[in-house]
Protein backbone atom coordinates (compact mmCIF):
# COMPACT_ATOMS: atom_id res chain seq x y z
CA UNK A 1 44.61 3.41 27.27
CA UNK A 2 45.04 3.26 23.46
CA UNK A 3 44.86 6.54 21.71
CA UNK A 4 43.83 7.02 17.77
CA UNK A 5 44.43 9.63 15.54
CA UNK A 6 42.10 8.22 13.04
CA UNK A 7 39.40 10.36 14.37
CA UNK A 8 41.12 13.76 14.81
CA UNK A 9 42.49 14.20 11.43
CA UNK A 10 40.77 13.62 7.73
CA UNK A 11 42.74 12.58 4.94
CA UNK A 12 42.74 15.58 2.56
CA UNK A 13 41.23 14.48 -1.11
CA UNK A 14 43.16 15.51 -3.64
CA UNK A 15 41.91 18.13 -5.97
CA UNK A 16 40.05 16.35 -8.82
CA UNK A 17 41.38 17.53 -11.98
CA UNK A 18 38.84 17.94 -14.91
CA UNK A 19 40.98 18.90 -17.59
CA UNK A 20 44.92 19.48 -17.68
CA UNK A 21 46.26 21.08 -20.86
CA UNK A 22 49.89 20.10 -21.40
CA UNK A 23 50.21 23.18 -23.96
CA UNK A 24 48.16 25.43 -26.00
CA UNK A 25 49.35 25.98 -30.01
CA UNK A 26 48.94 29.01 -31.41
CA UNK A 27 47.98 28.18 -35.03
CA UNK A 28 48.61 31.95 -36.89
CA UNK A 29 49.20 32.53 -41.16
CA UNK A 30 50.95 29.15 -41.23
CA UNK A 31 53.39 29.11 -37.88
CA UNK A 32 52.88 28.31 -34.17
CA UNK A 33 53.50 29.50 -31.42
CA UNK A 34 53.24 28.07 -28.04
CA UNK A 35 52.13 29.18 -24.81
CA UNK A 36 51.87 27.14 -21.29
CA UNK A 37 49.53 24.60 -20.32
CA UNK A 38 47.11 24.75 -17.68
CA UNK A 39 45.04 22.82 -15.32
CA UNK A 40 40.86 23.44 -14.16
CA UNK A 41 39.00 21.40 -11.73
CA UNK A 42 36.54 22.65 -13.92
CA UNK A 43 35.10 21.58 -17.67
CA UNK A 44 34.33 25.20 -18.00
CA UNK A 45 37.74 27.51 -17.73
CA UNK A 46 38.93 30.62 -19.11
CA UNK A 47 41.98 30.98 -21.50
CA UNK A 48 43.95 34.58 -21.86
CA UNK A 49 45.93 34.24 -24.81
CA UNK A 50 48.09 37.79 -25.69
CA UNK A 51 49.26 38.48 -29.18
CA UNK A 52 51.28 41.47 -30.32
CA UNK A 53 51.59 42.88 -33.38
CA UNK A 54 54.98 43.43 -34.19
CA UNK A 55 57.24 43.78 -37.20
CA UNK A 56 60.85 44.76 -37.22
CA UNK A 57 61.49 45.92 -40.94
CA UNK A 58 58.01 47.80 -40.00
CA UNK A 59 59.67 49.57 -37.17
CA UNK A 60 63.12 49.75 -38.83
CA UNK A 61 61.71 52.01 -41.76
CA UNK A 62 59.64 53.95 -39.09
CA UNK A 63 63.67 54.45 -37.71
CA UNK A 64 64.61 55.85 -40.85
CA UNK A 65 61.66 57.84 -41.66
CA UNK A 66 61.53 59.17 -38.34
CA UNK A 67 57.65 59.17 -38.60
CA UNK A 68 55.02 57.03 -38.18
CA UNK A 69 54.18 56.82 -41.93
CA UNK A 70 54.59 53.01 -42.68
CA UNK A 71 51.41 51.07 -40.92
CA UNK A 72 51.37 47.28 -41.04
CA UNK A 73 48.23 46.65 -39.83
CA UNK A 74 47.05 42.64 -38.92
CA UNK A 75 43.44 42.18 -38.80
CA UNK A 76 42.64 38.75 -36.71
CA UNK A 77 38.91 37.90 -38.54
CA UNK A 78 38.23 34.65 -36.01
CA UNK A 79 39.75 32.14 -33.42
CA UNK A 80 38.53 28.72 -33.12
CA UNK A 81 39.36 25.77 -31.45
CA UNK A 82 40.01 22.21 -32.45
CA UNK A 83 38.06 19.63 -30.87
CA UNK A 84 37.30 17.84 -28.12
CA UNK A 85 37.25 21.50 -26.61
CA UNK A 86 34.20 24.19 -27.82
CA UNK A 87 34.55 27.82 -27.65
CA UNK A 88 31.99 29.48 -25.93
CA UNK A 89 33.13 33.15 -25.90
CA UNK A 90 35.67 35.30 -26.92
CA UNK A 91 36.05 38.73 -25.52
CA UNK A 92 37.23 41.31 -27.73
CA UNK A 93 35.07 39.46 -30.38
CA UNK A 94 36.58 39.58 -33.87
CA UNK A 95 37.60 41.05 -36.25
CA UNK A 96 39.62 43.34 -34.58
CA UNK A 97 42.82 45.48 -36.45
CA UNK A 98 45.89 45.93 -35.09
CA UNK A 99 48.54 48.37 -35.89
CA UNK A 100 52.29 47.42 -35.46
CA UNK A 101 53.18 47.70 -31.82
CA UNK A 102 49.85 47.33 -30.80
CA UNK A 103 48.57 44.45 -28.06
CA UNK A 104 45.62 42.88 -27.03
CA UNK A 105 44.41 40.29 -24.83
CA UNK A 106 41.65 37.49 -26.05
CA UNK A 107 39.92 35.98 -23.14
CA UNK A 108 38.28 32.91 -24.71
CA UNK A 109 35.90 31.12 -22.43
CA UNK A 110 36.34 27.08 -23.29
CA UNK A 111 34.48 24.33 -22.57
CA UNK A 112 36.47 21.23 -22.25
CA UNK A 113 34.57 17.55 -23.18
CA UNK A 114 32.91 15.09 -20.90
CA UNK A 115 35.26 12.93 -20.03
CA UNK A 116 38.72 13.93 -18.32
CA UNK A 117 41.03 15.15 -20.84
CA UNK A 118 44.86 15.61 -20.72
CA UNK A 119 46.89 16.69 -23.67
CA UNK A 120 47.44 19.88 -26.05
CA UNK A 121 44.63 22.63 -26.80
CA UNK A 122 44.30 23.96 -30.44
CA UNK A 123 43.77 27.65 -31.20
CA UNK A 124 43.53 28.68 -34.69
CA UNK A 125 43.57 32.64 -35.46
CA UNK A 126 42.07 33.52 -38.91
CA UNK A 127 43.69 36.06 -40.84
CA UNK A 128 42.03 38.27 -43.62
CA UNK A 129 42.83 37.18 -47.49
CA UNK A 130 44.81 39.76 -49.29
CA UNK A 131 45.21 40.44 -52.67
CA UNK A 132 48.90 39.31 -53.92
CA UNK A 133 50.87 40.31 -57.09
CA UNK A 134 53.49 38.53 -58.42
CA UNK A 135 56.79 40.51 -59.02
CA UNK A 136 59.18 38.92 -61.47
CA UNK A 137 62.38 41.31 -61.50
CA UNK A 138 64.73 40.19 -64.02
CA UNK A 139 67.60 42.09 -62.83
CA UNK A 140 68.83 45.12 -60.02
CA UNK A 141 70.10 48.20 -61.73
CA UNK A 142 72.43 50.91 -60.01
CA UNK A 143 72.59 54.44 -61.61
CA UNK A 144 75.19 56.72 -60.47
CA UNK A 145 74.99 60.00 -62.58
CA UNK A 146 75.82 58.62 -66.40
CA UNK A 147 77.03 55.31 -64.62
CA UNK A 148 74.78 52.30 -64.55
CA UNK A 149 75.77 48.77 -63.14
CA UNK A 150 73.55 45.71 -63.54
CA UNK A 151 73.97 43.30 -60.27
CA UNK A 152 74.89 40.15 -61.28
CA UNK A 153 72.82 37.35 -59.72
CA UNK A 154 69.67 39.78 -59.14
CA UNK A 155 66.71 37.91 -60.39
CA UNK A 156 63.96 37.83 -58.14
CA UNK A 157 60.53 36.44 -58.23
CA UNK A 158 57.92 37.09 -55.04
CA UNK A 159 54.35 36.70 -54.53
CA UNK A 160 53.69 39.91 -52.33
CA UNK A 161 50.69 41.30 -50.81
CA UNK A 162 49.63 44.71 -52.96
CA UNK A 163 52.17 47.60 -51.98
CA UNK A 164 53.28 45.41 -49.49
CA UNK A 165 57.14 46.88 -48.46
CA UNK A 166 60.01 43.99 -49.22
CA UNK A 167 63.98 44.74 -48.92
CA UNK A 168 66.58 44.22 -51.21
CA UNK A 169 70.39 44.18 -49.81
CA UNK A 170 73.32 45.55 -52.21
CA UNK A 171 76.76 46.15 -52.00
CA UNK A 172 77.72 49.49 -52.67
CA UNK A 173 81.04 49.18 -53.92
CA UNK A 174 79.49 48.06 -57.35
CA UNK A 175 79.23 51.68 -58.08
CA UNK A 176 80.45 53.63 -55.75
CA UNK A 177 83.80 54.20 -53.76
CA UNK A 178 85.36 54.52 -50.28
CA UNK A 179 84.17 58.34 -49.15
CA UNK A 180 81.21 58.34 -51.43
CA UNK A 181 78.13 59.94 -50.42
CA UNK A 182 74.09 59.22 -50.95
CA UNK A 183 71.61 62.12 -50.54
CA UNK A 184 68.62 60.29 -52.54
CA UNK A 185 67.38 56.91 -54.13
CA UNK A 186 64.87 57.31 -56.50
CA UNK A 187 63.29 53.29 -58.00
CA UNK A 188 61.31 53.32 -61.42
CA UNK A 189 57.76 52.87 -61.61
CA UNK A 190 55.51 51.16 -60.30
CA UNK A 191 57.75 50.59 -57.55
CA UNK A 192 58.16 53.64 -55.14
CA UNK A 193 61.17 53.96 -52.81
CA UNK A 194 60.36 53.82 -48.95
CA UNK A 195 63.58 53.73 -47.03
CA UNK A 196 67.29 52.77 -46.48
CA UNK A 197 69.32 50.79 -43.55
CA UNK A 198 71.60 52.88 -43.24
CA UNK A 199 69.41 55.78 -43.46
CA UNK A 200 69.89 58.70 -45.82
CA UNK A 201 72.26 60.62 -46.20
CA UNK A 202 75.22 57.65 -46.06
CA UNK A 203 78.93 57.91 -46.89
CA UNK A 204 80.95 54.96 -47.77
CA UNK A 205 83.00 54.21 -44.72
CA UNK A 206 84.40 51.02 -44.42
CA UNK A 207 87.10 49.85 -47.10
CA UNK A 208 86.54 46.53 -47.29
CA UNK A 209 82.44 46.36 -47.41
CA UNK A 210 79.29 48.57 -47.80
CA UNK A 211 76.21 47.12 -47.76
CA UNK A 212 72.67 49.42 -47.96
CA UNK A 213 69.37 47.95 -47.14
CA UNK A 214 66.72 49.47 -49.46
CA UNK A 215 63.13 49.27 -48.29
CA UNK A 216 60.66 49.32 -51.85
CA UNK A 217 57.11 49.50 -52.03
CA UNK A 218 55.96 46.83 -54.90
CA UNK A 219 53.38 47.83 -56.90
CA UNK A 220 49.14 46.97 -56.71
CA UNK A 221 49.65 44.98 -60.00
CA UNK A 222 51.39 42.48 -61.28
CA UNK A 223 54.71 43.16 -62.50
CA UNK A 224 58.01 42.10 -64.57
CA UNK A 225 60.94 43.65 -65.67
CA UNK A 226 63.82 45.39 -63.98
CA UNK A 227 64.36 47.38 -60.67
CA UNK A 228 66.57 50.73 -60.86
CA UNK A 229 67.60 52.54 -58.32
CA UNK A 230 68.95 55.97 -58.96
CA UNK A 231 71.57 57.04 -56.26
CA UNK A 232 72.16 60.96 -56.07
């Protein structure tokens, strides 16, 4: 007697694939960012895509300050999507503000095109214009009581957001010695003086090299000329 398994057992289909993203590109104020692929049997499929707001000079000068005074907010106005793929939803809809530190989570909903697709998905994240000055400082001045010292190779020219905080890194022993002390920095107007790395008060400690990170506020106008800062 001849026995058959052809009619016990079913050949299992393989899962038709609709759509299989190799990678999704994070398009955000001119860099990506990359985050897996994925695959739906679906043309319809959900997409979570996380993004965290986080800058480190932010949360070094929080450090120093020891307060939560310096907020570098990012406000994300829109996300879209390059074709062949069409955004239905996104869910928190934008704009939404977020402070440094702070996460969130957009679900977009995506619909993928008529025919089977496999390659890279698109995601563009719009960022608010800001209003930019252009700083021009033609040199960094250090004044130590009736000392002053001009930096050599200083010059600096930035286009900054308005009050927008930017560092500046000096050596210290162009003023002051091994087993000096700093209680204050004071900058001249219109810039305003936000922190140091090391934090105040700092003592000159190390013989061969001191270098101080100062944290400055630039001003909500344009601006050229120097940039003092006063050490006490």
């Amino acid at each position: 007697m001849k026995f058959s398994f052809s009619g016990i057992f079913k050949k299992r289909e393989a899962k038709k694939v609709a759509v299989r993203v190799t990678n999704i590109n994070i398009r955000w104020m001119g860099a990506v960012h990359t985050l897996p692929g994925l695959e739906s049997e679906s043309k319809e499929f959900e997409v979570d895509i996380p993004f965290h707001n986080r800058s480190e000079d932010a949360e070094k000068i929080r450090d120093a300050l020891g307060s939560a005074i310096i907020e570098e907010k990012l406000r994300i106005n829109g996300i879209t999507l390059d074709p062949p793929f069409k955004l239905l939803s996104i869910d928190p809809m934008p704009p939404q503000e977020l402070a440094n530190g702070e996460s969130i989570v957009f679900k977009l909903r995506v619909e993928a095109p008529e025919q089977s697709y496999s390659g890279p998905m698109q995601v563009r994240f719009a960022d608010a214009p800001k209003e930019k000055v252009r700083v021009e400082i033609n040199r960094v001045t250090l004044i130590r009581g009736s000392r002053k010292v001009n930096i050599e190779n200083s010059e600096l020219v930035m286009e900054l957001e308005k009050n927008q905080i930017f560092k500046n890194s000096i050596q210290m022993y162009k003023i002051l010695s091994l087993g000096d002390g700093v209680k204050s920095v004071n900058v001249n107007r219109p810039f305003n003086f936000v922190s140091s790395d090391p934090k105040l008060p700092f003592k000159v400690d190390n013989e061969n090299s001191y270098i101080v990170v100062f944290y400055i506020q630039a001003p909500d106008i344009s601006y050229a000329g120097p940039l003092e800062l006063t050490l006490t």
